[in-house]
C-alpha atoms as a PDB file:
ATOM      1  CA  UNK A   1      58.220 -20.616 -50.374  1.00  0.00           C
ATOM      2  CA  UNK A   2      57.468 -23.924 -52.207  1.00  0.00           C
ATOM      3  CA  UNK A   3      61.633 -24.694 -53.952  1.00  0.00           C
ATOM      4  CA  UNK A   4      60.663 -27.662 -55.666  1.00  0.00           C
ATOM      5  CA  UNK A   5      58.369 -25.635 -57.746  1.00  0.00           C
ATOM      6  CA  UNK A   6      61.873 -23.589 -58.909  1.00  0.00           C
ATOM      7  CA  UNK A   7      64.018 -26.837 -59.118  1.00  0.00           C
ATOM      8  CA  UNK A   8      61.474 -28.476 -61.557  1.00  0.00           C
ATOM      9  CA  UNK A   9      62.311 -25.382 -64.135  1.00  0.00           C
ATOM     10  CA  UNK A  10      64.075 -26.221 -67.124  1.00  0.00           C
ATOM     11  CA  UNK A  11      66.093 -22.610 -66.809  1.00  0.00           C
ATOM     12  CA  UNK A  12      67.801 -23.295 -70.173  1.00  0.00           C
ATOM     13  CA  UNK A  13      64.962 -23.585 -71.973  1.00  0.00           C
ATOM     14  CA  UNK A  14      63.520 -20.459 -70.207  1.00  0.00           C
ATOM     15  CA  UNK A  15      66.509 -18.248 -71.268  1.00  0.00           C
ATOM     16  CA  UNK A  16      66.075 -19.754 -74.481  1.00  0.00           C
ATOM     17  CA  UNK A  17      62.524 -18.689 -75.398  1.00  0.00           C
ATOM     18  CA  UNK A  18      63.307 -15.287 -73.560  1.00  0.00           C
ATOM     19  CA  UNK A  19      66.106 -14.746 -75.804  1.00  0.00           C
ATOM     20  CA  UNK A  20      63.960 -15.711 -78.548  1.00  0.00           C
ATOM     21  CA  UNK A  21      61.048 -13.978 -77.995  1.00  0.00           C
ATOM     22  CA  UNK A  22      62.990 -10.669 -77.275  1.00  0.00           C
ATOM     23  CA  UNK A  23      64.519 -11.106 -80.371  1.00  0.00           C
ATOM     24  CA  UNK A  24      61.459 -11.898 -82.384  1.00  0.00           C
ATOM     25  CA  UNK A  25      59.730  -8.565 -80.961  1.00  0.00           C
ATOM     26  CA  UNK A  26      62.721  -6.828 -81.626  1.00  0.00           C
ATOM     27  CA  UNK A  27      62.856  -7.517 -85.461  1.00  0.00           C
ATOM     28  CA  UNK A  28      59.436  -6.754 -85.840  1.00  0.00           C
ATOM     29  CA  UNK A  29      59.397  -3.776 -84.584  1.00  0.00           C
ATOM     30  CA  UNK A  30      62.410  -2.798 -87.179  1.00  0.00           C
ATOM     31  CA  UNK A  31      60.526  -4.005 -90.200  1.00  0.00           C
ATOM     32  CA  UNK A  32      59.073  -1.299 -92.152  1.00  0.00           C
ATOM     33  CA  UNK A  33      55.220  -1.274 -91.716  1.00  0.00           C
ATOM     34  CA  UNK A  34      54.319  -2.554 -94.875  1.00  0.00           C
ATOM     35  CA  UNK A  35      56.123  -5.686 -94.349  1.00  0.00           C
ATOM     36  CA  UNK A  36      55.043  -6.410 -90.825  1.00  0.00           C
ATOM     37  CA  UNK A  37      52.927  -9.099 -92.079  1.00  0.00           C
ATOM     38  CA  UNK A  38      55.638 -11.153 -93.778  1.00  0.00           C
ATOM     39  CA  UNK A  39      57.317 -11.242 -90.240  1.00  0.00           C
ATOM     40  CA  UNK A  40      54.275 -12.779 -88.885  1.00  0.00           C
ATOM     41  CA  UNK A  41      54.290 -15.377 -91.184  1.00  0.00           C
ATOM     42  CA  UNK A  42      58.146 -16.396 -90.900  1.00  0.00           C
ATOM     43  CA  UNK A  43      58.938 -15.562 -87.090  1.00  0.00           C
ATOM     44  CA  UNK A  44      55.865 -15.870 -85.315  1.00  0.00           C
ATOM     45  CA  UNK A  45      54.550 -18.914 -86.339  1.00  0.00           C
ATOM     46  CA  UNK A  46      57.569 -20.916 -87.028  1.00  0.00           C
ATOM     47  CA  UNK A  47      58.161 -20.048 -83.460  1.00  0.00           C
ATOM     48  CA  UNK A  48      55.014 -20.945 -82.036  1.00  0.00           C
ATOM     49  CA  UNK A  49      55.260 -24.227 -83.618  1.00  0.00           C
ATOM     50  CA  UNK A  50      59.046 -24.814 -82.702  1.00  0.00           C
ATOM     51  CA  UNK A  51      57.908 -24.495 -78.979  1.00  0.00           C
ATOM     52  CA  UNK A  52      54.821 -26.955 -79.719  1.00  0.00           C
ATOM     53  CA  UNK A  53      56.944 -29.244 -80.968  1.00  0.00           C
ATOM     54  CA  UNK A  54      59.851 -29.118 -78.537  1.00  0.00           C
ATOM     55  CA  UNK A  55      57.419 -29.327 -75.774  1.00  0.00           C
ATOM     56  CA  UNK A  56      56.115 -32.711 -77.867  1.00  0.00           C
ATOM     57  CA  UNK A  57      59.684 -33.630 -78.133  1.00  0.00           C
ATOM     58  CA  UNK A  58      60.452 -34.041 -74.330  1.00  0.00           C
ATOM     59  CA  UNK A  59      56.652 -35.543 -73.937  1.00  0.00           C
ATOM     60  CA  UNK A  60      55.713 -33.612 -71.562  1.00  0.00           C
ATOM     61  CA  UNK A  61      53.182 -30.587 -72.473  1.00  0.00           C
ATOM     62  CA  UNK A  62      53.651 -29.342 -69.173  1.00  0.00           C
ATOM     63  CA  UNK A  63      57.046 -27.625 -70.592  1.00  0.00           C
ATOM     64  CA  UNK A  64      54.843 -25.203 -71.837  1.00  0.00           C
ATOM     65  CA  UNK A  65      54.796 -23.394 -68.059  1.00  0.00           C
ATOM     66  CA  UNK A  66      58.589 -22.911 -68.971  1.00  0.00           C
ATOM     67  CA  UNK A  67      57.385 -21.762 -72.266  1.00  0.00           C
ATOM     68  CA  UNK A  68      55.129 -19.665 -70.613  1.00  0.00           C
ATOM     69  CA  UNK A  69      57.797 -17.819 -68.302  1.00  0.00           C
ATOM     70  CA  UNK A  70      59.821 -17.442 -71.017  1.00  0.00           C
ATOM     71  CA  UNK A  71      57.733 -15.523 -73.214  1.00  0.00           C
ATOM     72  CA  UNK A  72      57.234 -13.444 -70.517  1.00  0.00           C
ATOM     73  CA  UNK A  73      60.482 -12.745 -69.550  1.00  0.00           C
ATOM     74  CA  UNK A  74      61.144 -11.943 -73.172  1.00  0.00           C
ATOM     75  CA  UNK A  75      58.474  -9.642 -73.200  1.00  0.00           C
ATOM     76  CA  UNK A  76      59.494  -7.936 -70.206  1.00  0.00           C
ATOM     77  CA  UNK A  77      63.236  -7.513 -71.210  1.00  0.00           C
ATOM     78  CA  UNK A  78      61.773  -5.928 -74.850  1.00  0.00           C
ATOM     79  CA  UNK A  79      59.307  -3.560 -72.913  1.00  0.00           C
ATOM     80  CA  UNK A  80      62.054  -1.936 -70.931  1.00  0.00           C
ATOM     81  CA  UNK A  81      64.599  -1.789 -73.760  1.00  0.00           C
ATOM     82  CA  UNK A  82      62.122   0.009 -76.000  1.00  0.00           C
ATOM     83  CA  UNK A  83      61.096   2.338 -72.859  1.00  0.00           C
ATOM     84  CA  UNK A  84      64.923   2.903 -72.456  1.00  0.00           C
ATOM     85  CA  UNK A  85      65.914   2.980 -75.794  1.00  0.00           C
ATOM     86  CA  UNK A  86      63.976   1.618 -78.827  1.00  0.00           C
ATOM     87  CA  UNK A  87      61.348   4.440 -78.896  1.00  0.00           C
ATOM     88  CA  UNK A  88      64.204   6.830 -79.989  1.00  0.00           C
ATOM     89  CA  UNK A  89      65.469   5.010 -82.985  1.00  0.00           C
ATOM     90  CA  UNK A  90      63.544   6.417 -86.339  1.00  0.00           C
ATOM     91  CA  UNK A  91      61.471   3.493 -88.365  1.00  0.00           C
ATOM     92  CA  UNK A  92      62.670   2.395 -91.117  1.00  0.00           C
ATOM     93  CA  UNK A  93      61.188   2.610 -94.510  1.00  0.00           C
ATOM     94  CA  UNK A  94      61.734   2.216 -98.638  1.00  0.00           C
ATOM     95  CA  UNK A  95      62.580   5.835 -99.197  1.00  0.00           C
ATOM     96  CA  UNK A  96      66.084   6.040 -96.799  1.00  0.00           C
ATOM     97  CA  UNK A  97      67.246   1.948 -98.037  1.00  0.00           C
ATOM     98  CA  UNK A  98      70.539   2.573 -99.617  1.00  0.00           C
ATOM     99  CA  UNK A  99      71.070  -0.739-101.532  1.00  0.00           C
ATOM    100  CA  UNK A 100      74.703  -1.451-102.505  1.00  0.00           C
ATOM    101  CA  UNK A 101      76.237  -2.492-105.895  1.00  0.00           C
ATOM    102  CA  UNK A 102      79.523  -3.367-107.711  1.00  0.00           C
ATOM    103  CA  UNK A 103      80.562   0.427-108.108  1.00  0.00           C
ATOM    104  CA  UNK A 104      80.157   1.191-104.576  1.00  0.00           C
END
């Protein structure tokens, strides 16, 4: 096994995208379905363009293979949480939002 292709990983940029990504997924999935949409438009593309632009940043666009593993390690850790445990939480929608005022 080739170890300078491991040593050449930025690992905290990895964890960081992972950590992003499952978190992005995860907040999606929690948005009500009529909303979905907005979520696209402020998580997904912000953090597309974050990760262009970091990548830019260092000057190298070759960061995007850590990108790359990343995303997929954030994808994999969502996958088996929602297996294990997402699938059983009830969606949320407009009719069960308790909103919260002065005399509460």
């Amino acid at each position: 096994m080739n170890t300078n292709l491991l040593n050449d990983l930025r690992w905290d940029i990895i964890l960081l995208i992972a950590v992003a990504t499952f978190s992005i997924l995860f907040m999606y999935f929690r948005i009500e379905k009529k909303a979905r949409w907005i979520s696209l438009v402020f998580l997904l593309i912000p953090f597309c363009a974050g990760i262009y632009r970091m990548s830019k940043w260092n000057m190298q666009l070759s960061a995007l293979g850590n990108t790359e593993i990343g995303i997929f390690s954030g994808l994999v850790l969502f996958s088996i949480w929602h297996l294990i445990y997402g699938r059983n939480i009830p969606l949320p929608n407009s009719n069960t939002i308790k909103v919260w005022g002065q005399d509460d």
